[in-house]
Protein backbone atom coordinates (compact mmCIF):
# COMPACT_ATOMS: atom_id res chain seq x y z
CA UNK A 1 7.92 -13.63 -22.00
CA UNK A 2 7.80 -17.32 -20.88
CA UNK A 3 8.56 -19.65 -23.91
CA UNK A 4 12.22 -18.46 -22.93
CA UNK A 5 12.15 -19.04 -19.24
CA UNK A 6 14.44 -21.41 -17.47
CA UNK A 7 15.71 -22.40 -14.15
CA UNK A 8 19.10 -23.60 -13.53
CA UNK A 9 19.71 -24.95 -9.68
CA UNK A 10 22.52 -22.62 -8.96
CA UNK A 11 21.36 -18.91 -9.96
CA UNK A 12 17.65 -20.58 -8.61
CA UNK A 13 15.24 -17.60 -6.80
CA UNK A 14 12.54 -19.77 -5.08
CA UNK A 15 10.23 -17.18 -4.57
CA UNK A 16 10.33 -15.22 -8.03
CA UNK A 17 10.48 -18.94 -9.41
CA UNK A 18 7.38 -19.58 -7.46
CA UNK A 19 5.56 -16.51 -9.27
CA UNK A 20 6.87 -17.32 -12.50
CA UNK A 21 5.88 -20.73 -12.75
CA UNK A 22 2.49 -20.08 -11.50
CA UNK A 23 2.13 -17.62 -13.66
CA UNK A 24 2.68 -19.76 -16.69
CA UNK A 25 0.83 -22.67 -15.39
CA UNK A 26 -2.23 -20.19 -15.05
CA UNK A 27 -2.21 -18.72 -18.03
CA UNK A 28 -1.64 -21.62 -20.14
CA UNK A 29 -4.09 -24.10 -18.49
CA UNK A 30 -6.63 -20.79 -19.16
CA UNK A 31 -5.86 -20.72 -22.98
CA UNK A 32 -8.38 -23.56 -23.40
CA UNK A 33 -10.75 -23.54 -20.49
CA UNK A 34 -11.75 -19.73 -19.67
CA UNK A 35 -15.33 -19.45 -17.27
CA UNK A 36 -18.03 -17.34 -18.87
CA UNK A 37 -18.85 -14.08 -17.42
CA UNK A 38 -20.98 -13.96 -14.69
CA UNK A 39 -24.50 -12.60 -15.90
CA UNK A 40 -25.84 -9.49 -14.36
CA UNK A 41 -29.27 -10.03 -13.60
CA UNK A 42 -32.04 -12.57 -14.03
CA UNK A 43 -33.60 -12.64 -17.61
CA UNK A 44 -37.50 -12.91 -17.18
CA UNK A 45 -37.12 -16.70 -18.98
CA UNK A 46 -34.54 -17.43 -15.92
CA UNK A 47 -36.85 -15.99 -13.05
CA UNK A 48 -39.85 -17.87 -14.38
CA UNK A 49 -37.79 -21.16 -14.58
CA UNK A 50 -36.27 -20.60 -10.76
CA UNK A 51 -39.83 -19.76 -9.40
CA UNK A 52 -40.89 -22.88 -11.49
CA UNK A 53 -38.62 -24.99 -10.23
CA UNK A 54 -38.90 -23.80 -6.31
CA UNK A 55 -42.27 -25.27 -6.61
CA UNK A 56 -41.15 -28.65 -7.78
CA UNK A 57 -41.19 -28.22 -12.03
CA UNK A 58 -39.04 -30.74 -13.00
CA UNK A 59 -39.07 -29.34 -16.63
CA UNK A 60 -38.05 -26.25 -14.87
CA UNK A 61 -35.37 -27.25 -13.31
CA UNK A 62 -34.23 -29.54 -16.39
CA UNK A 63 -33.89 -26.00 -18.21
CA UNK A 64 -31.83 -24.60 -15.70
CA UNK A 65 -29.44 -27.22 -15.85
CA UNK A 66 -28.75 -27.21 -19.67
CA UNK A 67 -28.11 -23.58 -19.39
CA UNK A 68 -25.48 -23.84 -16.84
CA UNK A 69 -24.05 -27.26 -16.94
CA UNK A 70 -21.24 -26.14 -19.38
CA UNK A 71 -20.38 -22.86 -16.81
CA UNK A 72 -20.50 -25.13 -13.65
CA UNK A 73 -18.03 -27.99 -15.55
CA UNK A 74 -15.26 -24.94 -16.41
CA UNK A 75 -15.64 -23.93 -12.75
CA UNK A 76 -14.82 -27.54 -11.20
CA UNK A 77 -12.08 -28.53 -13.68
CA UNK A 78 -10.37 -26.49 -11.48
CA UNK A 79 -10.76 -29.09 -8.60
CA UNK A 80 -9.77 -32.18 -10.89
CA UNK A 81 -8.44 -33.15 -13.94
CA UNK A 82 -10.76 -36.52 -14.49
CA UNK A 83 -14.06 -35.73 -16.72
CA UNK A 84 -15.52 -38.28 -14.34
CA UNK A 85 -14.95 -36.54 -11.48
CA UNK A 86 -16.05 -32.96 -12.52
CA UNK A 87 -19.42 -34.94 -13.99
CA UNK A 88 -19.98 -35.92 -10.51
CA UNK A 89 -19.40 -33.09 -9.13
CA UNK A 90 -21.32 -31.08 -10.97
CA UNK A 91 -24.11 -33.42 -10.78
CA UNK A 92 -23.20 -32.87 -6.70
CA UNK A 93 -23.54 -29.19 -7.05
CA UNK A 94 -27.20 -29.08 -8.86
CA UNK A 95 -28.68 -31.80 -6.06
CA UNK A 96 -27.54 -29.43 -3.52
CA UNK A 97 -29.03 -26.20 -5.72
CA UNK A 98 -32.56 -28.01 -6.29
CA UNK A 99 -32.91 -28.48 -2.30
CA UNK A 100 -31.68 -25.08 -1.55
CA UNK A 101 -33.38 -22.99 -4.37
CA UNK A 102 -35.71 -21.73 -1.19
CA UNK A 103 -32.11 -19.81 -0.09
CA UNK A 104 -31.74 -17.79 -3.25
CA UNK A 105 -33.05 -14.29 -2.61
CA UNK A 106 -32.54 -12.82 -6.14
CA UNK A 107 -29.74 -10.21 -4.30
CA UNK A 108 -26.69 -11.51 -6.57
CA UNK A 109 -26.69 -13.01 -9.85
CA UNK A 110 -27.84 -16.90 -9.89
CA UNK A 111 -24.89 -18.00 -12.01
CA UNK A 112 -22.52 -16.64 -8.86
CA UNK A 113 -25.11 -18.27 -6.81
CA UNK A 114 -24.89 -21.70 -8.11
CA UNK A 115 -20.83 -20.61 -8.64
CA UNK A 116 -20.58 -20.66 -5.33
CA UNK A 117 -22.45 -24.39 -4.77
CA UNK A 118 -19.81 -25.46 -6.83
CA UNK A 119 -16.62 -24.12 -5.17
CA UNK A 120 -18.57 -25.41 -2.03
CA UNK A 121 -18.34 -28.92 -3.94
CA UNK A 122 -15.13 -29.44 -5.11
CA UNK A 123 -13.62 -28.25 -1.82
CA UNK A 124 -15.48 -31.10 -0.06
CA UNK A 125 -14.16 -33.07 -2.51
CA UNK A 126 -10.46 -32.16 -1.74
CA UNK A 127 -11.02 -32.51 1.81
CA UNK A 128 -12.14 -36.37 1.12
CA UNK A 129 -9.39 -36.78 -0.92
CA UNK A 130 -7.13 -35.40 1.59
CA UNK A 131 -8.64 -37.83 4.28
CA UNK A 132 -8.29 -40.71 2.01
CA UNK A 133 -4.69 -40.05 0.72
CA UNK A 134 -3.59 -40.05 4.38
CA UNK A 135 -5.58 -42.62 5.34
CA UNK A 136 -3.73 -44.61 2.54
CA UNK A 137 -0.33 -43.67 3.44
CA UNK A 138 -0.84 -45.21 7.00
CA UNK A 139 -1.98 -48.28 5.50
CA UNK A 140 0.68 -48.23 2.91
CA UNK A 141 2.97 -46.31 3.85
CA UNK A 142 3.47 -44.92 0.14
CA UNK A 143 5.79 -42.47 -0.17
CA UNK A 144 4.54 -39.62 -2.64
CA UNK A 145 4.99 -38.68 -6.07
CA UNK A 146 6.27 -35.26 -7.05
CA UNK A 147 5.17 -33.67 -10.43
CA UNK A 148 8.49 -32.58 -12.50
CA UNK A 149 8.26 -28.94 -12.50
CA UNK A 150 12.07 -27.83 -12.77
CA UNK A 151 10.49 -26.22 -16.10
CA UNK A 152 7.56 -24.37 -17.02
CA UNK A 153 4.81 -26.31 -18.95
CA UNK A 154 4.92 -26.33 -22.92
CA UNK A 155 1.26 -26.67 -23.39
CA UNK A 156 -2.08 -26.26 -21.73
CA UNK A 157 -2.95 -29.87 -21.24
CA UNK A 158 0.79 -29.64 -20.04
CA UNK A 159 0.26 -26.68 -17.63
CA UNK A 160 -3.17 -27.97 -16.28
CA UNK A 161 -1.47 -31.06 -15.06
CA UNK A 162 1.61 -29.61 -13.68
CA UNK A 163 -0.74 -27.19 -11.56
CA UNK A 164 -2.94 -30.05 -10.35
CA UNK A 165 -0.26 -32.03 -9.30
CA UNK A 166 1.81 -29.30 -7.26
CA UNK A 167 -1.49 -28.22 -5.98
CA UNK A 168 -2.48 -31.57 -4.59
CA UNK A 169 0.09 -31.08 -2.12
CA UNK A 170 -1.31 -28.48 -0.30
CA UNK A 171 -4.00 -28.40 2.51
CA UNK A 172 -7.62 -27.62 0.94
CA UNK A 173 -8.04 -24.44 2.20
CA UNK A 174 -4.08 -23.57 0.27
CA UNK A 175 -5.49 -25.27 -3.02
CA UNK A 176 -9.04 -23.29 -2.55
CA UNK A 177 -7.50 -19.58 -2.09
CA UNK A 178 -4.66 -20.13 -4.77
CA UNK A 179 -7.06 -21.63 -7.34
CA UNK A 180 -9.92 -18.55 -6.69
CA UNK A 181 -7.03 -15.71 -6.73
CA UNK A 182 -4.73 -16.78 -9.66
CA UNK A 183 -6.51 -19.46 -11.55
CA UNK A 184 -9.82 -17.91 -11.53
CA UNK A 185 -8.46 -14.19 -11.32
CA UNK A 186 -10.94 -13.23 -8.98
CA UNK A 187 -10.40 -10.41 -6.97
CA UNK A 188 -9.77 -10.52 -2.58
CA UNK A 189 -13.55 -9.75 -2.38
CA UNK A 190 -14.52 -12.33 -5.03
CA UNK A 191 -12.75 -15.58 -3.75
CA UNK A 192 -14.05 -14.65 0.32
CA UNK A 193 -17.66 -14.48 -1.70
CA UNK A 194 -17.39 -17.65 -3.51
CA UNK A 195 -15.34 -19.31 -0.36
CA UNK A 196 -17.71 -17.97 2.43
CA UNK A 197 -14.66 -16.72 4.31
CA UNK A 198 -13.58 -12.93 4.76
CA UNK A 199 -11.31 -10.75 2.90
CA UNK A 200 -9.18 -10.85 5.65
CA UNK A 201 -8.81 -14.53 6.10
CA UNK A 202 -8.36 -14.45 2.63
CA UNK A 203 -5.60 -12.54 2.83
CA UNK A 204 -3.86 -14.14 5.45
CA UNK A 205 -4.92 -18.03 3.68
CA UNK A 206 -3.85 -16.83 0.92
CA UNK A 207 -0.24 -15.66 2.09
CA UNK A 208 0.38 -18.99 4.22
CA UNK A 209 -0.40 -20.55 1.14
CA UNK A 210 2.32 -18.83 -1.32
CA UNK A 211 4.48 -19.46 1.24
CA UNK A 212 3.94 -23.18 1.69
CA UNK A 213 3.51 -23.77 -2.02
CA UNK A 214 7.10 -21.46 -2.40
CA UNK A 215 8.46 -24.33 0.34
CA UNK A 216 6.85 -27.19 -2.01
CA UNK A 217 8.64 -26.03 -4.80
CA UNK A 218 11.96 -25.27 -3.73
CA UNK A 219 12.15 -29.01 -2.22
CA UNK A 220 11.18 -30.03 -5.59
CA UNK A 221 13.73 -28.14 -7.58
C-alpha cells in the first residue's frame, strides 16, 4: 500500500498526506524496534526481588534492572535517536524507580509501572531540549533545519529519522501524545495512563497536535 505512494505539490491533500506519511513513518520505524508486551502480573521471583530491593538489596535491584533494561531502552528510543541519550535516560528512569519503589502498590503490572517512569523521563528530556534549542536561537539566531519529507521513508532507519525530525518541531506535550497514540499504538486510556493526564485532555492534546503537525507539514511540502 505505501512502497507506491507519492506526493506531487499540485494534486497535494495536507491532511490525508499528514495520515499517510505518519502512517508509514510508524510502521516502518516499528519493523525493527517493537516494545514487549506488558506482563500481567508479578511472578513470585519479581515480587521477592521488588520487596528485596524496597529494603535496600542492591543485588535485588541489580536483577531488576537486567530484566527490564532492554524493555525500558525500546520505550525511550522513542524520545531520541542517539544510543547515548536513551542510555542516559534509562539510567534516569531506574534512579528515579529505586527512590520511589515505596510508591508501587502492586495494583498494575510493574513493567507499566516503571513504563510510565520512563515516558515521565524522556518528556523531561524534550522539555530541556526545548528550553535549550530556544535558548540557542536567541543567542544565535539560527534559523532551523527542516527534515525532507516530500516522500515517505524507504527504510526503517529511514522512517525513524524522518519521524524524529518532524517531531522535534512540535511542543512536548504534541511529540508526547502523537508518539503514545500512533507510535506506541496505545489506546486513549493507555497514553493518559502512561502520561498522567486524562482521556479527555488526551483527546483534545492529541487533536491540537494533528493539527499543528498537519500545519508543519504542509509548510514543508
Amino acid at each position: 500500500m505505501f512502497a507506491t505512494y507519492r506526493v506531487t505539490a499540485p494534486q497535494l491533500d495536507i491532511h490525508r498526506y499528514c495520515d499517510a506519511w505518519l502512517e508509514r513513518c510508524v510502521l516502518m520505524s516499528m519493523q525493527s524496534d517493537k516494545p514487549n508486551a506488558v506482563s500481567k502480573s508479578l511472578t513470585s521471583v519479581e515480587a521477592s526481588d521488588i520487596a528485596a530491593a524496597r529494603n535496600g538489596d542492591e543485588e535485588a535491584f541489580r536483577r531488576i534492572v537486567e530484566r527490564y533494561q532492554s524493555t525500558l531502552a525500546k520505550q525511550l528510543r522513542r524520545f531520541s535517536p542517539n544510543p547515548a541519550v536513551v542510555e542516559d535516560l534509562v539510567h534516569d528512569t531506574f534512579v528515579e524507580a529505586f527512590l520511589s519503589l515505596s510508591s508501587f502498590k502492586g495494583t498494575s503490572p510493574f513493567e507499566h509501572w516503571l513504563r510510565k517512569l520512563a515516558v515521565r523521563s524522556g518528556y523531561r528530556h524534550w522539555k530541556r531540549n526545548a528550553r535549550e534549542q530556544k535558548l540557542k536561537e536567541r543567542l544565535h539566531d539560527e534559523p532551523s533545519t527542516w527534515p525532507a519529507c516530500s516522500e515517505g521513508p524507504s527504510s526503517a532507519i529511514d522512517a525513524s529519522e524522518q519521524l524524529h525530525a518532524m517531531m522535534s518541531k512540535l511542543a512536548p506535550r504534541d511529540r508526547l501524545v502523537l508518539t503514545l497514540l500512533y507510535w506506541d499504538d496505545l489506546s486513549v486510556a493507555e497514553a493518559a495512563e502512561l502520561a498522567g493526564w486524562t482521556q479527555s485532555m488526551v483527546k483534545v492534546q492529541a487533536y491540537r497536535a494533528r493539527n499543528r503537525l498537519k500545519k508543519l507539514l504542509e509548510e514543508n511540502s
